[in-house]
PDB file of N, CA and C in Angstrom:
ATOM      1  N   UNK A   1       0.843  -1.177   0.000  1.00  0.00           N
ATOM      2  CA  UNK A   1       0.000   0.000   0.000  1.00  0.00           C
ATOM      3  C   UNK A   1       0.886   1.239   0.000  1.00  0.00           C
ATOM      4  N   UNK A   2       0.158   2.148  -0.587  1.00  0.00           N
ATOM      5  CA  UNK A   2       1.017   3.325  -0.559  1.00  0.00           C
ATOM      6  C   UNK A   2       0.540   4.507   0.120  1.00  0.00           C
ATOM      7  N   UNK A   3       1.595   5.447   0.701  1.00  0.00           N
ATOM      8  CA  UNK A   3       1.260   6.787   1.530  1.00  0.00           C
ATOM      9  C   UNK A   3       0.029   7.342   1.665  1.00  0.00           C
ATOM     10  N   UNK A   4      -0.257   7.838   0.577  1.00  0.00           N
ATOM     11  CA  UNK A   4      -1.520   8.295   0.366  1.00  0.00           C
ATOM     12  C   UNK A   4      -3.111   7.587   0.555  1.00  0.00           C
ATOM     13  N   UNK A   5      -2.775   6.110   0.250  1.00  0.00           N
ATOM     14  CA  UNK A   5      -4.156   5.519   0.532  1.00  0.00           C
ATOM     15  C   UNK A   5      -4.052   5.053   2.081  1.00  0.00           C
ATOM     16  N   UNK A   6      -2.812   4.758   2.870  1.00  0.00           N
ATOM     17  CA  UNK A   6      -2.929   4.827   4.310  1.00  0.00           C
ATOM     18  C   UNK A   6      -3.574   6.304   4.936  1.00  0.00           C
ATOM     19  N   UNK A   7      -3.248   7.448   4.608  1.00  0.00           N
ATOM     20  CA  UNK A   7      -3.616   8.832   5.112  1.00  0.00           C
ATOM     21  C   UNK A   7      -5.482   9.096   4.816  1.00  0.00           C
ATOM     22  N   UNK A   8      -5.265   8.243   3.660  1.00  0.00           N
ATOM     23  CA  UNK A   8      -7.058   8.613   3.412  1.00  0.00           C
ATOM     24  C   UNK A   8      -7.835   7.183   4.391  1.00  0.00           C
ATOM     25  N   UNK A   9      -7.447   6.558   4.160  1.00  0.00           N
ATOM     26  CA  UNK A   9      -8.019   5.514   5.423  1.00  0.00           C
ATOM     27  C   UNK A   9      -8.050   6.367   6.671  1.00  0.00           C
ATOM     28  N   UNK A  10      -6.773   6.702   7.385  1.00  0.00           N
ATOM     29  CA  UNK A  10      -7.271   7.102   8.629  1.00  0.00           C
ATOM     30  C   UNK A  10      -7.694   8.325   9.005  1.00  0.00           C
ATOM     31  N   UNK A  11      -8.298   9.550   7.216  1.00  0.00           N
ATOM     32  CA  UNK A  11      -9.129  10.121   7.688  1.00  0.00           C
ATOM     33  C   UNK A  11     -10.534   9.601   7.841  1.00  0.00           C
ATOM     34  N   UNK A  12     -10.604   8.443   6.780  1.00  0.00           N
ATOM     35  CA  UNK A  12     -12.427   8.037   7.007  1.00  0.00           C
ATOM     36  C   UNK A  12     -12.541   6.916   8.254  1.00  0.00           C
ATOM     37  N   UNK A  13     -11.790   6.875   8.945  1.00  0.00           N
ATOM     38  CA  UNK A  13     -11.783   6.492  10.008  1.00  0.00           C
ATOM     39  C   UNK A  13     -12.139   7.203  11.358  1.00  0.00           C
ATOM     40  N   UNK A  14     -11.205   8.363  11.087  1.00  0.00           N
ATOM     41  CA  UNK A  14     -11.132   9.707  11.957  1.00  0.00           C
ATOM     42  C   UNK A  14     -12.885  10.393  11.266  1.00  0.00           C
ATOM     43  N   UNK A  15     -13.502  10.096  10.540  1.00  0.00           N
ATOM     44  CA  UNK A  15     -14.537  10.688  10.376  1.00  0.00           C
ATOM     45  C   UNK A  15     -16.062   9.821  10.559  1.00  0.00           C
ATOM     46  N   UNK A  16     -15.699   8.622  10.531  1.00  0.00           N
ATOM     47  CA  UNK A  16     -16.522   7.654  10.668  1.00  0.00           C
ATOM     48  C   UNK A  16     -16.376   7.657  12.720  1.00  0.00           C
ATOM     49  N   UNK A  17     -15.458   7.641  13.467  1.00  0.00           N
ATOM     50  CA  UNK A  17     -15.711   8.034  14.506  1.00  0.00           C
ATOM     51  C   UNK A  17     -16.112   9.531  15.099  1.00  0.00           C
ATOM     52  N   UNK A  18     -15.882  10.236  14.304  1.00  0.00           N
ATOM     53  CA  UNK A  18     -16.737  11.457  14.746  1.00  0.00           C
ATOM     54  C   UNK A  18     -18.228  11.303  14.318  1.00  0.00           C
ATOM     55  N   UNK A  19     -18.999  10.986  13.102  1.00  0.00           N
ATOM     56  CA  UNK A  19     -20.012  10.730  12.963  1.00  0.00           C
ATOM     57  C   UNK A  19     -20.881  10.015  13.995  1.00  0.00           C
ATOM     58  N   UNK A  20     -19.838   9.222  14.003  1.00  0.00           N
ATOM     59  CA  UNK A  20     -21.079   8.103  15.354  1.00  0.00           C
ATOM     60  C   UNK A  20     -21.230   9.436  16.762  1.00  0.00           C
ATOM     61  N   UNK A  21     -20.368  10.068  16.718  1.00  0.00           N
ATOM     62  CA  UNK A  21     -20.173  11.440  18.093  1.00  0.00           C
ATOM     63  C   UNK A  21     -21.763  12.076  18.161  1.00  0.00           C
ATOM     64  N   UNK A  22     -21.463  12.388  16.437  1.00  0.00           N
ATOM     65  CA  UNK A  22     -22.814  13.749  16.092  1.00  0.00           C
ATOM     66  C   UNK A  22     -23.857  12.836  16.325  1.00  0.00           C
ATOM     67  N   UNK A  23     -24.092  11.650  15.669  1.00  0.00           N
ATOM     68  CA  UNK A  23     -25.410  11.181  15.964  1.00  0.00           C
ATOM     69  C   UNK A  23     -25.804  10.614  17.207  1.00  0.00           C
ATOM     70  N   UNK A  24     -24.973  10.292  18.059  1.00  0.00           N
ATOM     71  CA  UNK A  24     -25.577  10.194  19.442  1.00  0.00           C
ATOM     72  C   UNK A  24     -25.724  11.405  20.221  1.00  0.00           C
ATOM     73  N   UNK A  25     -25.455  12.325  19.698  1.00  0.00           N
ATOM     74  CA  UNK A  25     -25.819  13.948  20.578  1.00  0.00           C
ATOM     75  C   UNK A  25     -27.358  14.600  19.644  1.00  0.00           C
ATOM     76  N   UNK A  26     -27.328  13.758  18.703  1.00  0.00           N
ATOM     77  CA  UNK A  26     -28.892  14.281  18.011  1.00  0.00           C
ATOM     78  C   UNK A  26     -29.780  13.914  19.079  1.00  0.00           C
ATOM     79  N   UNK A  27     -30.681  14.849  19.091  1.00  0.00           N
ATOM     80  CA  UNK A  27     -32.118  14.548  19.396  1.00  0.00           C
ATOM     81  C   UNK A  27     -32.714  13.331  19.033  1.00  0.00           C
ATOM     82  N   UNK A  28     -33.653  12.378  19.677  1.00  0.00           N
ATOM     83  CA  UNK A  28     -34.324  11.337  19.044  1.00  0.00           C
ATOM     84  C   UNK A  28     -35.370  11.224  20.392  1.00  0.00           C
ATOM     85  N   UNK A  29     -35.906  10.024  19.895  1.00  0.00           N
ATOM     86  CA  UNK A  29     -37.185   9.847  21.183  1.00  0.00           C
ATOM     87  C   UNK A  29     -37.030  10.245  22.306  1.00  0.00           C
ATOM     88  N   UNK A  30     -35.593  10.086  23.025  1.00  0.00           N
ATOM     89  CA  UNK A  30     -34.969   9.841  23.982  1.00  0.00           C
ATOM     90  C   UNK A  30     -34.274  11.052  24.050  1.00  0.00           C
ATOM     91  N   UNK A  31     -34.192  12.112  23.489  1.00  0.00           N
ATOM     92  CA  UNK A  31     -33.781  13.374  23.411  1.00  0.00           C
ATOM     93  C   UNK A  31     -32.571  13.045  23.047  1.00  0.00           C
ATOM     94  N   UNK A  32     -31.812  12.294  23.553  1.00  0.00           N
ATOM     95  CA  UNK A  32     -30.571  12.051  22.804  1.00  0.00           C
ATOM     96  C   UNK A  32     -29.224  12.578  23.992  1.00  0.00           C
ATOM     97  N   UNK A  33     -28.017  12.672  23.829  1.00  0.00           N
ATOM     98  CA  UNK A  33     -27.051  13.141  24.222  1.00  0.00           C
ATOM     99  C   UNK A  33     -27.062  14.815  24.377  1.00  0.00           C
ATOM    100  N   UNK A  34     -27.474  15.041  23.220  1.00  0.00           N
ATOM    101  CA  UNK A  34     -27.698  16.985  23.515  1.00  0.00           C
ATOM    102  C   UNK A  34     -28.288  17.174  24.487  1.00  0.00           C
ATOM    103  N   UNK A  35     -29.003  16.660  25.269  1.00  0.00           N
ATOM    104  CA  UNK A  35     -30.075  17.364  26.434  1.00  0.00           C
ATOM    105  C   UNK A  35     -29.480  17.359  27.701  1.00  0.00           C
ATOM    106  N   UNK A  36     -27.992  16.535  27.326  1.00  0.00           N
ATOM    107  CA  UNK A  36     -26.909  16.892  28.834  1.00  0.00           C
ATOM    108  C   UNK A  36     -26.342  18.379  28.627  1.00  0.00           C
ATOM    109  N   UNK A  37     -26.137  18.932  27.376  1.00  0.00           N
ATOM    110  CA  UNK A  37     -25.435  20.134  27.149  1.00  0.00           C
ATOM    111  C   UNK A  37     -25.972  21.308  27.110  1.00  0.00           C
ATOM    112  N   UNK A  38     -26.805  21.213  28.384  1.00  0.00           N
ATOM    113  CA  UNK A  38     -28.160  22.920  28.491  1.00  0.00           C
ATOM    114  C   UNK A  38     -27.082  24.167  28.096  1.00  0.00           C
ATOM    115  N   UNK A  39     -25.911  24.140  28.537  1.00  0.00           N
ATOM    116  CA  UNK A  39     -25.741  25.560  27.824  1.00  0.00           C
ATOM    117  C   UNK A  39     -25.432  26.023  26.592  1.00  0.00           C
ATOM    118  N   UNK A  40     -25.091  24.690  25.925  1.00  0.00           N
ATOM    119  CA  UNK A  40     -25.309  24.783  24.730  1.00  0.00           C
ATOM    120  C   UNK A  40     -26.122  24.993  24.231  1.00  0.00           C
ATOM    121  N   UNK A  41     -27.503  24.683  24.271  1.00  0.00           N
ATOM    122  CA  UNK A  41     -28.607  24.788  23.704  1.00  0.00           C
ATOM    123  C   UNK A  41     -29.143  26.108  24.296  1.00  0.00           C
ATOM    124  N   UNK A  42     -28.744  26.605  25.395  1.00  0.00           N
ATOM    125  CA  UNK A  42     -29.281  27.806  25.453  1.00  0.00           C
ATOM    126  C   UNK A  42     -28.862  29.278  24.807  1.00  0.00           C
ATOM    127  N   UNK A  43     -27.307  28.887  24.548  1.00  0.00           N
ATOM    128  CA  UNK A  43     -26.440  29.847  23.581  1.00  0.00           C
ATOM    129  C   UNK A  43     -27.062  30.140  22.449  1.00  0.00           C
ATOM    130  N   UNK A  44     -27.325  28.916  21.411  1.00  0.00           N
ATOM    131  CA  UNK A  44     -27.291  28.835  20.692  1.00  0.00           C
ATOM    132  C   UNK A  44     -28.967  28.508  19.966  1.00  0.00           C
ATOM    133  N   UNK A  45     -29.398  27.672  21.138  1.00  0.00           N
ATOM    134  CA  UNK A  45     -31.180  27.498  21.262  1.00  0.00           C
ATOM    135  C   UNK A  45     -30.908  25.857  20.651  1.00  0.00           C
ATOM    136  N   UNK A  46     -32.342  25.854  20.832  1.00  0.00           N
ATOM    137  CA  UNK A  46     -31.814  24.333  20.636  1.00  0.00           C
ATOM    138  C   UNK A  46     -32.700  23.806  19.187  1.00  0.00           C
ATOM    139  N   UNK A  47     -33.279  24.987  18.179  1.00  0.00           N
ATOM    140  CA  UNK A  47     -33.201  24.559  17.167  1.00  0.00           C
ATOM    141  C   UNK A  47     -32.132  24.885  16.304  1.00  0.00           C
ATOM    142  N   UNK A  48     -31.526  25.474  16.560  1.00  0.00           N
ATOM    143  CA  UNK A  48     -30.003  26.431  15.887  1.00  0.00           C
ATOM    144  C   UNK A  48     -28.950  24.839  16.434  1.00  0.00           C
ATOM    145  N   UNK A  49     -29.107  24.124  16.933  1.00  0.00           N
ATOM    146  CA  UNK A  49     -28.175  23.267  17.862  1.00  0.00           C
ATOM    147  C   UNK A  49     -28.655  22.078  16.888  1.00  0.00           C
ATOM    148  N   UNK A  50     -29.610  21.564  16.982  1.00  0.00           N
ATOM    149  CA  UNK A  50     -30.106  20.430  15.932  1.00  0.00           C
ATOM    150  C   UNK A  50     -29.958  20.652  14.288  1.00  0.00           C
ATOM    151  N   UNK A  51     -30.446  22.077  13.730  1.00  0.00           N
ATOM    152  CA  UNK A  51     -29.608  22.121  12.848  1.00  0.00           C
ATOM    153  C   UNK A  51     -28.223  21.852  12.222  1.00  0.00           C
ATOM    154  N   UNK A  52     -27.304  22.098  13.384  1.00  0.00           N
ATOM    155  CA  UNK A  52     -25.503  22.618  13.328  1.00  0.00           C
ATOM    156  C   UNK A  52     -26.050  20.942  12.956  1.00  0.00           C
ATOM    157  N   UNK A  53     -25.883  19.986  14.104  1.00  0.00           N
ATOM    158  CA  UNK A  53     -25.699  18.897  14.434  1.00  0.00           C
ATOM    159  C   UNK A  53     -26.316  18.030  12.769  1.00  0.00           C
ATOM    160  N   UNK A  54     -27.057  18.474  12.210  1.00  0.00           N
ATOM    161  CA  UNK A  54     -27.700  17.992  10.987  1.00  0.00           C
ATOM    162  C   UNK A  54     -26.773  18.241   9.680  1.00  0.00           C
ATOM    163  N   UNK A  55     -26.351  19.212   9.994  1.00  0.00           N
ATOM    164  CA  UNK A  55     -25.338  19.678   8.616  1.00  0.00           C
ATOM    165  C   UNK A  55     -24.401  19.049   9.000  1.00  0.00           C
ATOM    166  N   UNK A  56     -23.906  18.820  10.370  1.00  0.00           N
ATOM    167  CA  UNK A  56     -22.446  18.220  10.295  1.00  0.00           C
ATOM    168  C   UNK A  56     -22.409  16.828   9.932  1.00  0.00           C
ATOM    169  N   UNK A  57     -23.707  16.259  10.585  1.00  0.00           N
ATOM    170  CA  UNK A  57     -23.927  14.903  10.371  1.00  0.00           C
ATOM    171  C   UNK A  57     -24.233  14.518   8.072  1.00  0.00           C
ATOM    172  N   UNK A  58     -24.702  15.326   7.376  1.00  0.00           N
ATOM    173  CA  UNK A  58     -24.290  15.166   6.151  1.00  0.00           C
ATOM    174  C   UNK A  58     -22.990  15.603   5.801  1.00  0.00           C
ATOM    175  N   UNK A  59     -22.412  16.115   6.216  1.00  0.00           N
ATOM    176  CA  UNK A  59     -20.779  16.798   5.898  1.00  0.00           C
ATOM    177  C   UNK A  59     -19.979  15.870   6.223  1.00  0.00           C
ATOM    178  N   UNK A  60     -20.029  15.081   6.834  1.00  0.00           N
ATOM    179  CA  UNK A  60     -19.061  14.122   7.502  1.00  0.00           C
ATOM    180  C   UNK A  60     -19.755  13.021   6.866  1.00  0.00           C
ATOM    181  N   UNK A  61     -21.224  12.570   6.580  1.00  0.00           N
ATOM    182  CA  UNK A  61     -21.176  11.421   5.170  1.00  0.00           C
ATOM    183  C   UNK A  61     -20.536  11.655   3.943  1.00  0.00           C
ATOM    184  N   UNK A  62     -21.196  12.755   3.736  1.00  0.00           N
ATOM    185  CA  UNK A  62     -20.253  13.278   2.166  1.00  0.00           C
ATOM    186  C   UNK A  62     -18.710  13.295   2.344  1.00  0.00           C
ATOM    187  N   UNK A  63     -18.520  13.505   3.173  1.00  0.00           N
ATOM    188  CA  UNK A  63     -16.849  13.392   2.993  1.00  0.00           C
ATOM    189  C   UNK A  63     -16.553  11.760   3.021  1.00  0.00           C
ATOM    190  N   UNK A  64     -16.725  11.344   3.963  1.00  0.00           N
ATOM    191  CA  UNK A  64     -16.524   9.802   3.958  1.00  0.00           C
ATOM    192  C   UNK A  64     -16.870   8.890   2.179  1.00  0.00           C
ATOM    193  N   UNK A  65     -17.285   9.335   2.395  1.00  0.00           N
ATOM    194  CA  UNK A  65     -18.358   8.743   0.438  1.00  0.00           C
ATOM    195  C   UNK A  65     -17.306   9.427  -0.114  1.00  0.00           C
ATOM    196  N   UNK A  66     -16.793  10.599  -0.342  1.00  0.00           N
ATOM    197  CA  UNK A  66     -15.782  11.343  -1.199  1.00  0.00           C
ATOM    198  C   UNK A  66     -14.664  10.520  -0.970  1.00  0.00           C
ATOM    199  N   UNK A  67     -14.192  10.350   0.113  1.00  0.00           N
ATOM    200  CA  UNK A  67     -12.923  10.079   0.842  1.00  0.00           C
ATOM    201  C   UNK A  67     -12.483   8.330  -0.240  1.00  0.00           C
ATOM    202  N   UNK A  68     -13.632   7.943   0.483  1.00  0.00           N
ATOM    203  CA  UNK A  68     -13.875   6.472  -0.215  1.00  0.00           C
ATOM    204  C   UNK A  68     -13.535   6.035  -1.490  1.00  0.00           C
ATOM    205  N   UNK A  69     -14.142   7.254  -2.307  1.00  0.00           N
ATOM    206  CA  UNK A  69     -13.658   6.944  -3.815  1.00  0.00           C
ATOM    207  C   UNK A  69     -13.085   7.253  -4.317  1.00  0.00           C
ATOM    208  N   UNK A  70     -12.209   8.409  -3.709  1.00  0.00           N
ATOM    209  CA  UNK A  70     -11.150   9.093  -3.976  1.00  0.00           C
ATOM    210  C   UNK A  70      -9.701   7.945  -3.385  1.00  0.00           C
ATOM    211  N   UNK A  71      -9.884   7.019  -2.583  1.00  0.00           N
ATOM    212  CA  UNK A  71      -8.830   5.986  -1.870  1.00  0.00           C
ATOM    213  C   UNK A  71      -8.942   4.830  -3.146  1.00  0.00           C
ATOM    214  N   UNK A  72     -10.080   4.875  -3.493  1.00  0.00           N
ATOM    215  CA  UNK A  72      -9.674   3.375  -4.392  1.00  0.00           C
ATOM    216  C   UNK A  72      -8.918   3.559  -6.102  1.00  0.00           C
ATOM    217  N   UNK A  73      -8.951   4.832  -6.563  1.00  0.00           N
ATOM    218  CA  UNK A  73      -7.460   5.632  -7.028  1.00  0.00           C
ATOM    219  C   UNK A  73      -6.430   5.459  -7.092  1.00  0.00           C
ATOM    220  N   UNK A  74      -6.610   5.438  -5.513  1.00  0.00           N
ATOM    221  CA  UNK A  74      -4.931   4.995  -5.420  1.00  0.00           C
ATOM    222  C   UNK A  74      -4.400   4.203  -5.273  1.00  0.00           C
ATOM    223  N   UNK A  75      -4.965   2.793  -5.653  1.00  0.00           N
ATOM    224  CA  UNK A  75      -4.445   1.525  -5.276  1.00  0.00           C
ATOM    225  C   UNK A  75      -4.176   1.160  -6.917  1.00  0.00           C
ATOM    226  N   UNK A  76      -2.989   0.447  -6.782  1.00  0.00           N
ATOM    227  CA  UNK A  76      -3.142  -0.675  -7.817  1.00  0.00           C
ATOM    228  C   UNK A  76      -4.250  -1.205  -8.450  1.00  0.00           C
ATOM    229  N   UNK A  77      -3.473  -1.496  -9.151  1.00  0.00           N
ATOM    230  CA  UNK A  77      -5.147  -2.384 -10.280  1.00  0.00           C
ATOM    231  C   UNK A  77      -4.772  -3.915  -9.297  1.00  0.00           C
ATOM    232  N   UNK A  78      -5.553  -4.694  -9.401  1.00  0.00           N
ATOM    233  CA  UNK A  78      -5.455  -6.081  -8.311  1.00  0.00           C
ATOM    234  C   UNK A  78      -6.694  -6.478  -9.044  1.00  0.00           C
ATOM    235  N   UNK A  79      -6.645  -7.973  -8.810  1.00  0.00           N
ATOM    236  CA  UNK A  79      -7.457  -9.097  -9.377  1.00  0.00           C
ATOM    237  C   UNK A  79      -8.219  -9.075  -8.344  1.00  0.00           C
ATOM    238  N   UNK A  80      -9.565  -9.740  -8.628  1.00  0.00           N
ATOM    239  CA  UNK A  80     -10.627 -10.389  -7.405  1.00  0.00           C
ATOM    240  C   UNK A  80      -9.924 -11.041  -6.352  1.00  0.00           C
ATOM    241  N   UNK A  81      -8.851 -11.971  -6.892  1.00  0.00           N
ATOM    242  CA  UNK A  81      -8.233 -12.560  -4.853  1.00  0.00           C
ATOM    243  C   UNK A  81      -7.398 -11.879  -4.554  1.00  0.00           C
ATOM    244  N   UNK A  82      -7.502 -10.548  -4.741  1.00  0.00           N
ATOM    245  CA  UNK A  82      -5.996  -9.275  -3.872  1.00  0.00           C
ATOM    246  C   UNK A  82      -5.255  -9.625  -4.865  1.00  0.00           C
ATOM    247  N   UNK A  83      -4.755 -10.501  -5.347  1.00  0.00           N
ATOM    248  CA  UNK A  83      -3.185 -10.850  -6.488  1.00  0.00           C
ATOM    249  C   UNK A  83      -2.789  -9.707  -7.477  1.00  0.00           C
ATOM    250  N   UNK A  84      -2.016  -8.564  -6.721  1.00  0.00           N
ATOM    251  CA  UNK A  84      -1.538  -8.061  -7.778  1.00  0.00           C
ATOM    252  C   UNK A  84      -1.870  -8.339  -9.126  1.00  0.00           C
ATOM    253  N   UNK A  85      -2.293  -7.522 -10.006  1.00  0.00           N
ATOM    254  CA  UNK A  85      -1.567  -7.739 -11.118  1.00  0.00           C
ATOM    255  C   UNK A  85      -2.015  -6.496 -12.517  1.00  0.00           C
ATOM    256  N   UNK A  86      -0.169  -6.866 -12.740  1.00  0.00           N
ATOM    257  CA  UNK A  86      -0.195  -5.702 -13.809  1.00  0.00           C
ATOM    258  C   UNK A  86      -0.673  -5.341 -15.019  1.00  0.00           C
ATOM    259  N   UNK A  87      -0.516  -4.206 -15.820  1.00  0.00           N
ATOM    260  CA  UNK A  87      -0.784  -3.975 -16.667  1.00  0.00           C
ATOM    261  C   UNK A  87      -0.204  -4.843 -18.099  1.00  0.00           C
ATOM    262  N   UNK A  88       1.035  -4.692 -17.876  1.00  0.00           N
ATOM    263  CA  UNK A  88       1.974  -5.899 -18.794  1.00  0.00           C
ATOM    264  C   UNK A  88       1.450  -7.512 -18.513  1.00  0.00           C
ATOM    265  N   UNK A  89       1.310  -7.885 -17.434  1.00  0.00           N
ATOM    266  CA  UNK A  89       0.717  -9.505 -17.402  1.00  0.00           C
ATOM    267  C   UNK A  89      -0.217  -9.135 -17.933  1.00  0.00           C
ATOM    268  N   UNK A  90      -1.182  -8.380 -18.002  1.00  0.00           N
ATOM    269  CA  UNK A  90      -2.616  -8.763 -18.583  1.00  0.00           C
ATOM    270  C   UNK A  90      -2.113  -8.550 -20.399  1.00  0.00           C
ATOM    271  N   UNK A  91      -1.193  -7.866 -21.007  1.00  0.00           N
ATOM    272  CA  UNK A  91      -1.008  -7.510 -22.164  1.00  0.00           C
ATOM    273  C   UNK A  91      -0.457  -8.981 -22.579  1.00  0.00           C
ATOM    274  N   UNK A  92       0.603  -9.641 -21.659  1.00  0.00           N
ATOM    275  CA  UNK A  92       1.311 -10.697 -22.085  1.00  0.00           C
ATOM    276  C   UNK A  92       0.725 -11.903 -21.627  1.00  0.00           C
ATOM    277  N   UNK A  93      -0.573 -11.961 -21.689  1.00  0.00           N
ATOM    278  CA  UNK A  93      -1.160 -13.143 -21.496  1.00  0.00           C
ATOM    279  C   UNK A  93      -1.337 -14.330 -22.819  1.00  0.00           C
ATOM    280  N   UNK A  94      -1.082 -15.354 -22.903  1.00  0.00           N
ATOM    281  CA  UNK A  94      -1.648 -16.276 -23.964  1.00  0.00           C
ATOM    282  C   UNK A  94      -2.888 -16.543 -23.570  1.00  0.00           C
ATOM    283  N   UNK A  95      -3.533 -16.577 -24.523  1.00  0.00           N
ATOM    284  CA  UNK A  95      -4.452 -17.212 -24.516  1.00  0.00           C
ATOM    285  C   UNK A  95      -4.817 -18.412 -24.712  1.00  0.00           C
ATOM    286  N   UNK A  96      -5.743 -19.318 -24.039  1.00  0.00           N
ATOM    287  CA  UNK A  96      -5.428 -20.748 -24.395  1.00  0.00           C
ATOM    288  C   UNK A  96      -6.539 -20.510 -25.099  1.00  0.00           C
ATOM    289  N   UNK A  97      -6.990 -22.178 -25.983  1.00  0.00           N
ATOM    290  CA  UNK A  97      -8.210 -22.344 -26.394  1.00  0.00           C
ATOM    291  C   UNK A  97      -9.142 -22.826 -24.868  1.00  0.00           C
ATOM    292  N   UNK A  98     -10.295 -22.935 -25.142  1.00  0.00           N
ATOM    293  CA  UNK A  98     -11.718 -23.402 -24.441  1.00  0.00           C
ATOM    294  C   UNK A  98     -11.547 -24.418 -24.402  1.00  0.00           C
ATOM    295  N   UNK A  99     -11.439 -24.922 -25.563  1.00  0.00           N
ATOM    296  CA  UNK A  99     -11.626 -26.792 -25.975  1.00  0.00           C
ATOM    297  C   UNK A  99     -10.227 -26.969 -26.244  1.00  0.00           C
ATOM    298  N   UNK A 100      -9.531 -27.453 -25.784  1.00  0.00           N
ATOM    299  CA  UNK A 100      -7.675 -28.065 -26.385  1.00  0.00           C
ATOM    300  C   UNK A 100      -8.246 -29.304 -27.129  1.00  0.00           C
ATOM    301  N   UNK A 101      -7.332 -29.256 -27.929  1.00  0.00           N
ATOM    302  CA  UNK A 101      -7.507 -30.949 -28.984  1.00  0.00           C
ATOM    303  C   UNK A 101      -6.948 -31.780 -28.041  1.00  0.00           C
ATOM    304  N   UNK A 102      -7.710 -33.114 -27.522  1.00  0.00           N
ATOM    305  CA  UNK A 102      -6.879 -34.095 -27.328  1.00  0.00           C
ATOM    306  C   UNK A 102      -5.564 -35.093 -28.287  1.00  0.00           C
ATOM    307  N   UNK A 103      -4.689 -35.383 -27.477  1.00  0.00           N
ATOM    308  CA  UNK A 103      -3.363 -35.954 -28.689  1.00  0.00           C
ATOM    309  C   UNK A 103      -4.544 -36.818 -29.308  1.00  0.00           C
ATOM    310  N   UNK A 104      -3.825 -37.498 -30.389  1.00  0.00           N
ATOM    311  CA  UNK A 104      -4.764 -38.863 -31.407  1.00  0.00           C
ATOM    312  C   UNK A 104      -3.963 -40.218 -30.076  1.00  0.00           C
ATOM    313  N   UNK A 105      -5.214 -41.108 -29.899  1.00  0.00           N
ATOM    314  CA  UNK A 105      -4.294 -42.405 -29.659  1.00  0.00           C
ATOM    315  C   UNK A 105      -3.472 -43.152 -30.185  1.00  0.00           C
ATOM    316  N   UNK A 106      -3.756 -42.808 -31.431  1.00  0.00           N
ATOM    317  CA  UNK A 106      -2.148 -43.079 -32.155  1.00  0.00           C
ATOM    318  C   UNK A 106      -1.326 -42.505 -33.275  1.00  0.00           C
ATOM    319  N   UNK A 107      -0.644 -42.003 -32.350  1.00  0.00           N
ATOM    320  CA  UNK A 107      -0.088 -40.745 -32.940  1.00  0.00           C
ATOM    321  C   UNK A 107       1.482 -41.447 -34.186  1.00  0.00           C
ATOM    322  N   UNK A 108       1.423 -42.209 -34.170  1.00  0.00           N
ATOM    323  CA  UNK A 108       2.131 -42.904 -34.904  1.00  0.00           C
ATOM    324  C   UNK A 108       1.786 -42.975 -36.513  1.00  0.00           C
ATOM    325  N   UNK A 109       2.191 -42.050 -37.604  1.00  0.00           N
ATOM    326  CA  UNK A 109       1.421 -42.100 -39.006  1.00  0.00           C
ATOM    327  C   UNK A 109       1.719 -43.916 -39.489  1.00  0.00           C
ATOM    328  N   UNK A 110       2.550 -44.269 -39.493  1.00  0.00           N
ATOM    329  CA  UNK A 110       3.474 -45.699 -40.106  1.00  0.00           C
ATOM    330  C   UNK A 110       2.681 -46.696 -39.630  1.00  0.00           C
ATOM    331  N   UNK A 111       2.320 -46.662 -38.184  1.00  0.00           N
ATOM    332  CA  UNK A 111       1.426 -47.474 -38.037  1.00  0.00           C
ATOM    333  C   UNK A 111      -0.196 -47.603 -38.131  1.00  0.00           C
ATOM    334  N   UNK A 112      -0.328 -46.869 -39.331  1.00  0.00           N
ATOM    335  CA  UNK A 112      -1.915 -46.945 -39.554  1.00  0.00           C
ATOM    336  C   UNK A 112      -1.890 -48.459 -40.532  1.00  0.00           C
ATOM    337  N   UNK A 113      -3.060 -49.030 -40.504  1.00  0.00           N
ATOM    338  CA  UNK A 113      -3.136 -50.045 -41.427  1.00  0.00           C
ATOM    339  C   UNK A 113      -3.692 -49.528 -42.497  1.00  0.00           C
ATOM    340  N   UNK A 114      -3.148 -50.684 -43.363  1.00  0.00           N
ATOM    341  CA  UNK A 114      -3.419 -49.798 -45.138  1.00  0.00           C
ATOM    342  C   UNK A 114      -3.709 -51.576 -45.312  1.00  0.00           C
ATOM    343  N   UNK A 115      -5.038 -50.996 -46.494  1.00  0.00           N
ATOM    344  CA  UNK A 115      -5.433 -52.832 -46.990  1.00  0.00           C
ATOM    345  C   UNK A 115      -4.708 -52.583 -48.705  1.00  0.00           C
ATOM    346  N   UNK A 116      -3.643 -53.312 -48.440  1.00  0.00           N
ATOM    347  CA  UNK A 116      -3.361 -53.415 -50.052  1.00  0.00           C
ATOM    348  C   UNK A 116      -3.627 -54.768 -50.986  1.00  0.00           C
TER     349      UNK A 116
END
C-alpha cells in the first residue's frame, strides 16, 4: 500500500468516529445526548443546535463517500483474490483455447493399417 491511501483511510476512520459522536448527541425519542449540554442549547437554542448537528452529520457522510472513492485511485489495479496484477501480465497473457484438442491415440502415421 502506498502513503496516500494509508492517510485517506485514517481520515475516514477519523470521520466515521466522529459521525457516530454527532449522531448520538442528536435529538431522538430519547432526546438524545444533547439534552446533557443545556448551555449549549441555550447559547445557541436548541433549534439552531439540531440544525448545526444535521449539517455536520451530512458533511461528515459526504466526505466519507468522497474520501472512499477518492482511496480506491490509489491503489493498484489487483485481481478479485488481492493478487496483484499488472498492466503488462494482462497484455502478455496467452491465450489458451476453451476446448484443447486431445493428442490422437495413435499418434504414430506408419502405423496406420493400409489394406493393399
Amino acid at each position: 500500500m502506498n502513503a496516500i491511501f494509508t492517510i485517506l483511510t485514517i481520515l475516514i476512520i477519523i470521520a466515521a468516529v466522529l459521525l457516530i459522536l454527532v449522531v448520538l448527541l442528536q435529538n431522538g425519542k430519547g432526546e438524545g445526548l444533547a439534552s446533557n449540554f443545556v448551555a449549549g442549547n441555550q447559547t445557541f437554542g436548541v433549534r439552531q443546535t439540531a440544525d448545526l448537528l444535521e449539517k455536520v452529520t451530512w458533511g461528515l457522510v459526504i466526505f466519507i463517500l468522497v474520501v472512499s472513492i477518492a482511496s480506491t485511485f490509489t491503489l493498484n489495479s489487483t485481481s478479485s483474490n488481492g493478487v496483484g496484477v499488472s498492466v503488462e501480465d494482462e497484455l502478455n497473457k496467452v491465450e489458451q483455447p476453451a476446448f484443447p484438442t486431445a493428442p490422437l491415440e495413435n499418434a504414430d502415421p506408419s502405423a496406420t493399417t493400409s489394406e493393399e
